[in-house]
Protein backbone atom coordinates (compact mmCIF):
# COMPACT_ATOMS: atom_id res chain seq x y z
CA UNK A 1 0.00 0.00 0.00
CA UNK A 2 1.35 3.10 -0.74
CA UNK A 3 0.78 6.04 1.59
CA UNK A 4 1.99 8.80 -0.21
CA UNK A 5 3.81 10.68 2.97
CA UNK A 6 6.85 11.23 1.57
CA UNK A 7 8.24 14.86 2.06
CA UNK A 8 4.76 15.28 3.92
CA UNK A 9 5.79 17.27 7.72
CA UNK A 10 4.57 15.43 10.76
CA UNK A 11 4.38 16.89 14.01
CA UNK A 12 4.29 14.16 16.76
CA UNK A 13 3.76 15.34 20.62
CA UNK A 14 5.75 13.60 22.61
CA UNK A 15 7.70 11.23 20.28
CA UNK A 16 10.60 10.09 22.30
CA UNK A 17 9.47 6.65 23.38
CA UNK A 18 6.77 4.33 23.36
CA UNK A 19 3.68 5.36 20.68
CA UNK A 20 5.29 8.31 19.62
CA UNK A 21 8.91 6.97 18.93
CA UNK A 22 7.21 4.36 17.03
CA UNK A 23 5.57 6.95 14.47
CA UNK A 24 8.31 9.10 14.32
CA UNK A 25 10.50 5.67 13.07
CA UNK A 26 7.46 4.54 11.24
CA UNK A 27 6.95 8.26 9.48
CA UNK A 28 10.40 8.70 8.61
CA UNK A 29 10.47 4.95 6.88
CA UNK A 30 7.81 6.60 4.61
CA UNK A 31 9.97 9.31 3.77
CA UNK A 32 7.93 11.81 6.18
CA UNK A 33 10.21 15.30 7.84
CA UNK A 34 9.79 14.50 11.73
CA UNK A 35 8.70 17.34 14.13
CA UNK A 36 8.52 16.29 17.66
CA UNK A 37 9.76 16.95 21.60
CA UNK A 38 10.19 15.41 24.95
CA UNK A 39 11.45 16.42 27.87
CA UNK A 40 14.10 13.98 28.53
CA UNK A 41 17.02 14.58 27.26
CA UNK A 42 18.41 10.75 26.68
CA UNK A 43 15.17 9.86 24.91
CA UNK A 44 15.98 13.42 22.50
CA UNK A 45 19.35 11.76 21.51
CA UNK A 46 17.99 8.34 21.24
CA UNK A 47 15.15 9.92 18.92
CA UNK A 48 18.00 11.96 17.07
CA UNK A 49 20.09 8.81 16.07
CA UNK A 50 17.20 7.45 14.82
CA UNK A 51 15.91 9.65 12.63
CA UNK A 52 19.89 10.11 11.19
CA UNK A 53 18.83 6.79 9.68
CA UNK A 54 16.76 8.25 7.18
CA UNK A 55 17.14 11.27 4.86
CA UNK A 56 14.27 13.47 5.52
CA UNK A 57 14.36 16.74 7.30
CA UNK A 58 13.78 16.84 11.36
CA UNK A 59 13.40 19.11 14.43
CA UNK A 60 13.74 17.15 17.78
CA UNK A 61 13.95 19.52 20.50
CA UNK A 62 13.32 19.59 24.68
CA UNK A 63 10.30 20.71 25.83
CA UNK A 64 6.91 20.21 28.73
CA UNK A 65 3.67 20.47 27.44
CA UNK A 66 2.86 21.84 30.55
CA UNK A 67 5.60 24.45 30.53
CA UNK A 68 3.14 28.02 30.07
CA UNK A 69 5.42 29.14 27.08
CA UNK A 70 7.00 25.87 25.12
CA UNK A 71 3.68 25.22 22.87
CA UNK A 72 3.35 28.53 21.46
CA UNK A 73 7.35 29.18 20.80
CA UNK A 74 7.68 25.74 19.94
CA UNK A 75 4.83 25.78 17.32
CA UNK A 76 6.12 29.40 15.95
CA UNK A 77 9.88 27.96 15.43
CA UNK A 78 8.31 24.87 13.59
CA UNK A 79 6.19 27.05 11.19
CA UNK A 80 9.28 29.27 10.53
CA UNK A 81 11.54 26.52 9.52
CA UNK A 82 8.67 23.96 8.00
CA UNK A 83 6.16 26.38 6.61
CA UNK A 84 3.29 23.73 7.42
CA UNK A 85 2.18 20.73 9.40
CA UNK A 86 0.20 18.39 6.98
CA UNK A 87 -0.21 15.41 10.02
CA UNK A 88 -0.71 16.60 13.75
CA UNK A 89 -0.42 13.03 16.18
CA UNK A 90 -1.49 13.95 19.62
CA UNK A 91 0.46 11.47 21.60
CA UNK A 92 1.44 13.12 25.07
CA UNK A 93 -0.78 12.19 27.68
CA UNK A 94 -0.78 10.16 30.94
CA UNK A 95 -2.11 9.77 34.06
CA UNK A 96 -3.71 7.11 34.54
CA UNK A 97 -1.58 5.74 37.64
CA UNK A 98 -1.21 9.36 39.13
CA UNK A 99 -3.08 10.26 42.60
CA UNK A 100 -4.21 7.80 45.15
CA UNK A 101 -7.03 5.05 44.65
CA UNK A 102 -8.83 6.67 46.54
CA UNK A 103 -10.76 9.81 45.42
CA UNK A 104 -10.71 11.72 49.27
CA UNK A 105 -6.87 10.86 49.39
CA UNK A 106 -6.13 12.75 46.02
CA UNK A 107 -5.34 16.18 46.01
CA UNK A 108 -7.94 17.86 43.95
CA UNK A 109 -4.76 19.54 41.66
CA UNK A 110 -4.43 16.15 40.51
CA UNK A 111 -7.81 15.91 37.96
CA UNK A 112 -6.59 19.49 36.46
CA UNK A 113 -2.88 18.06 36.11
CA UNK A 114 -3.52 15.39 34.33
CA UNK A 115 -6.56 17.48 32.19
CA UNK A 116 -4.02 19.10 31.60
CA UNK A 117 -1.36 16.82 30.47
CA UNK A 118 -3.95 14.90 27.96
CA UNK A 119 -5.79 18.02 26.14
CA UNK A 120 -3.20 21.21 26.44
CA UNK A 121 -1.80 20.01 23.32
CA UNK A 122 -4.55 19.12 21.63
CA UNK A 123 -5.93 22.34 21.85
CA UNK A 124 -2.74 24.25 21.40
CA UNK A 125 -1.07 22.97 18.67
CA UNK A 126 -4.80 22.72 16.97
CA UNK A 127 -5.09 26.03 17.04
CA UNK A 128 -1.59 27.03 15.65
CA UNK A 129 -1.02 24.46 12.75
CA UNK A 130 -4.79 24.04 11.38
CA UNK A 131 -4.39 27.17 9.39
CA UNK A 132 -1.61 25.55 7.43
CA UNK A 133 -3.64 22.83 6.62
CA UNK A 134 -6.76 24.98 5.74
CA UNK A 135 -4.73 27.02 3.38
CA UNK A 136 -3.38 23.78 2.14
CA UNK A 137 -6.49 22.21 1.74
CA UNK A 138 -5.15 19.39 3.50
CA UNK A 139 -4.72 17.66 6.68
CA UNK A 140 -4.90 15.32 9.22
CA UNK A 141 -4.97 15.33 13.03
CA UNK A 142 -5.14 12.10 15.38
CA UNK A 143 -5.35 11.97 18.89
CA UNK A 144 -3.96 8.84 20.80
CA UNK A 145 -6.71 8.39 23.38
CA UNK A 146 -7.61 5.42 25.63
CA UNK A 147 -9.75 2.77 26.15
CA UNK A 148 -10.21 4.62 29.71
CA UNK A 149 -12.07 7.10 27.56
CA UNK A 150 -14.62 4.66 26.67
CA UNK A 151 -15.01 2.58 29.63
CA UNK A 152 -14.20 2.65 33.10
CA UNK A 153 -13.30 -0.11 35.50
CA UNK A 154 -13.19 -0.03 39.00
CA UNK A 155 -9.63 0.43 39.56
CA UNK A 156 -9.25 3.48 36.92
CA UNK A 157 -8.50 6.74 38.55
CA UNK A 158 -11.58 8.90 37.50
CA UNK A 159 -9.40 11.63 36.47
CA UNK A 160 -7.96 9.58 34.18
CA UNK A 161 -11.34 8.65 32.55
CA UNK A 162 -12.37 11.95 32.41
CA UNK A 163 -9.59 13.59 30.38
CA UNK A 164 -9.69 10.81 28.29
CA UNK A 165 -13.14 11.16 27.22
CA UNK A 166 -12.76 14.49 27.00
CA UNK A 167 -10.07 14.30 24.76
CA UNK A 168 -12.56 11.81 22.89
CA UNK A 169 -14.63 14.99 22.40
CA UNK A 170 -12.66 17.60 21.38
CA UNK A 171 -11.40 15.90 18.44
CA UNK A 172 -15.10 14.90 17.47
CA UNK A 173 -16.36 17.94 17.62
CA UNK A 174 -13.69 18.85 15.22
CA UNK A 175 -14.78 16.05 12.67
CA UNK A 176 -18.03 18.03 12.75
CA UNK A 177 -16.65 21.57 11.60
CA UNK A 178 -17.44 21.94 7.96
CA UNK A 179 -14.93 24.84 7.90
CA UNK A 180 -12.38 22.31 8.17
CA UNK A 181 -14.24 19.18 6.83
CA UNK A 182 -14.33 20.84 3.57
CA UNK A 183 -10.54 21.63 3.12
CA UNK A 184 -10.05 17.92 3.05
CA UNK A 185 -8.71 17.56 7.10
CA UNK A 186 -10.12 14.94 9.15
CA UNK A 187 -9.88 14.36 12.32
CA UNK A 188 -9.80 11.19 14.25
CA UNK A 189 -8.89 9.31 17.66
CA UNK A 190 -7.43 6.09 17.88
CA UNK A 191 -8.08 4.07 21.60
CA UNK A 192 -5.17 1.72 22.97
CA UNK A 193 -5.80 -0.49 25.38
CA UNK A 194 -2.84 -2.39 27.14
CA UNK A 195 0.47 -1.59 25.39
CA UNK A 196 3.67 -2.66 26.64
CA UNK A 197 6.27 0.13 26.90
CA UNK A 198 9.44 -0.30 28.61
CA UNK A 199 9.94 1.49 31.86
CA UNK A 200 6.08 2.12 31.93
CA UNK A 201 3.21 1.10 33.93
CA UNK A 202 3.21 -2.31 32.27
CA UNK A 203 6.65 -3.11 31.75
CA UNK A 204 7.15 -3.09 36.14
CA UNK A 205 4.05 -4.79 36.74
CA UNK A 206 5.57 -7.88 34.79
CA UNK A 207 9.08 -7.56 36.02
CA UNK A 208 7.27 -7.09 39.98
CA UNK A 209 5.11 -10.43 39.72
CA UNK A 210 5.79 -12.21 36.18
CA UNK A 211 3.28 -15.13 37.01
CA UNK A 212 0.84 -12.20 38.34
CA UNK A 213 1.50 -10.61 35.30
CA UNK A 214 0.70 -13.88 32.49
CA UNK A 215 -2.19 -14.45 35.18
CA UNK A 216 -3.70 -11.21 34.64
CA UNK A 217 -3.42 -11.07 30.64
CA UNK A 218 -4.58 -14.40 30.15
CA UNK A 219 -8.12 -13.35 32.15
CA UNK A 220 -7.76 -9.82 31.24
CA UNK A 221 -6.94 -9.06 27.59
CA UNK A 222 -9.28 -11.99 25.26
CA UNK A 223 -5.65 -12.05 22.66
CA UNK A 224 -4.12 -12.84 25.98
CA UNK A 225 -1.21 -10.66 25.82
CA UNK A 226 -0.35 -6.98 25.67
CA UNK A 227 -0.16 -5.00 22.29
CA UNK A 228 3.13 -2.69 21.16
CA UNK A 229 3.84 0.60 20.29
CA UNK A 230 4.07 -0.64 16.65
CA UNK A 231 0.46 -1.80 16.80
CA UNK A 232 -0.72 1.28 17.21
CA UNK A 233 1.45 3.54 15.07
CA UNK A 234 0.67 1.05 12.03
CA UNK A 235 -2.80 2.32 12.44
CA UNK A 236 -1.50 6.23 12.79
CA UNK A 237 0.64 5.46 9.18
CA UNK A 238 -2.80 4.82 7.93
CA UNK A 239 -5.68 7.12 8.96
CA UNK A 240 -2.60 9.98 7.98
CA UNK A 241 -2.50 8.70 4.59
CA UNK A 242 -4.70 9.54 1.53
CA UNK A 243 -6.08 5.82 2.07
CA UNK A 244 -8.14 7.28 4.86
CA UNK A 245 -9.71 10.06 3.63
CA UNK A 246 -13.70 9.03 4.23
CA UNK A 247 -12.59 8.12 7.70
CA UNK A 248 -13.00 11.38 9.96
CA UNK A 249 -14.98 11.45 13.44
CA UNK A 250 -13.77 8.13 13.91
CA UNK A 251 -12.52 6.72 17.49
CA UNK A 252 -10.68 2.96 16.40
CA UNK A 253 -10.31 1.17 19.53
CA UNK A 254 -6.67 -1.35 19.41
CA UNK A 255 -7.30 -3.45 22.65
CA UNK A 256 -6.89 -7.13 22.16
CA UNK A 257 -10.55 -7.16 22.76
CA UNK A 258 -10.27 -5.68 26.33
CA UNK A 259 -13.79 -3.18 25.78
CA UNK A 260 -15.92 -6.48 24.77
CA UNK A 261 -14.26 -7.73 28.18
CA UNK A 262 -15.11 -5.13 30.56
């Protein structure tokens, strides 16, 4: 299948490890220029070699999502030196282990933090690189959500959940905005479930208990095992491409099966 990205500029949040890196590898394979941050510095290197791989053009910088200035001066550099964003990923998020189980034992800051973390980006760098793609008339934005935005088990930490589905919202609501409908951009969220990510949430849980671990996957996830950051970013490489283009509004749930569990 051909996906026709080549020369096409990408801007990944967050594309240093995990869902991210695996776009920004996947991207650049397709001949795609690379726009993306973290803020550690190791994972910025890492991401650098990578990309030195391939011959397509690339700005890897540091930078918080939650820092007040780094969208805005971030977004203006990238616009100077790419003149556009075609594809906008929205992968930075997290969360959903912060705070305490219980809800009276959680600082209140907690549900803005992590609001915060999920959907600053998503309405930041909307807002500065959709006039690129309106003038154009091109475009694609995808947010990486979560199953948690969907469903919610008992052990989820509600602030989680709700970011999550509010994340879910924003981007439909701009699926539904003919002003940008009809300059061929769509928009579209894609829902992990359980993704295995060294030196994340899943990778200690197996190292902690590995019996625990095959125990919980086996009753847990219906594939019986965890998906990878590959699994996901396959599906990014297509709803950015010009295969996708009656797909907008869309939330395409990767899981294993875990929602038809729960």
């Amino acid at each position: 299948m051909n996906f026709n990205l080549k020369k096409k500029n990408v801007f990944i949040s967050g594309g240093s490890h995990g869902i991210g890196l695996a776009c920004v590898e996947l991207f650049a394979k397709q001949g795609a220029n690379i726009i993306t941050f973290s803020r550690d510095k190791k994972k910025i290197k890492n991401t650098k070699k990578i990309l030195s791989k391939y011959k397509t053009k690339n700005l890897v910088e540091e930078g918080d999502i939650l820092d007040p200035d780094f969208p805005q001066n971030f977004a203006k550099k990238t616009l100077k030196e790419f003149k556009k964003i075609d594809i906008l990923i929205h992968n930075v998020g997290g969360g959903g282990r912060w705070g305490k189980e219980s809800i009276f034992d959680t600082n209140p800051n907690v549900w803005n933090e992590v609001y915060e973390k999920n959907n600053r980006g998503v309405i930041l760098f909307s807002k500065f690189f959709l006039p690129s793609m309106i003038k154009n008339n091109w475009g694609r934005v995808i947010a990486i959500g979560s199953i948690c935005g969907i469903e919610a088990r008992e052990e989820d930490r509600i602030w989680f959940n709700a970011a999550k589905t509010a994340q879910h919202a924003i981007i439909k609501s701009f699926s539904n905005k003919h002003s940008f409908t009809k300059r061929n951009i769509t928009f579209n969220s894609i829902s992990p479930g359980p993704i295995f990510i060294k030196n994340t949430g899943w990778d200690f849980d197996r190292k902690k208990n590995p019996k625990k671990f095959k125990k919980f996957t086996d009753a847990f996830i219906p594939v019986k095992k965890v998906g990878v950051p590959e699994d996901v970013a396959k599906f990014c490489l297509f709803l950015a491409s010009t295969n996708s283009q009656y797909i907008n509004g869309s939330n395409l749930i990767i899981d294993g099966g875990v929602t038809n569990a729960i």
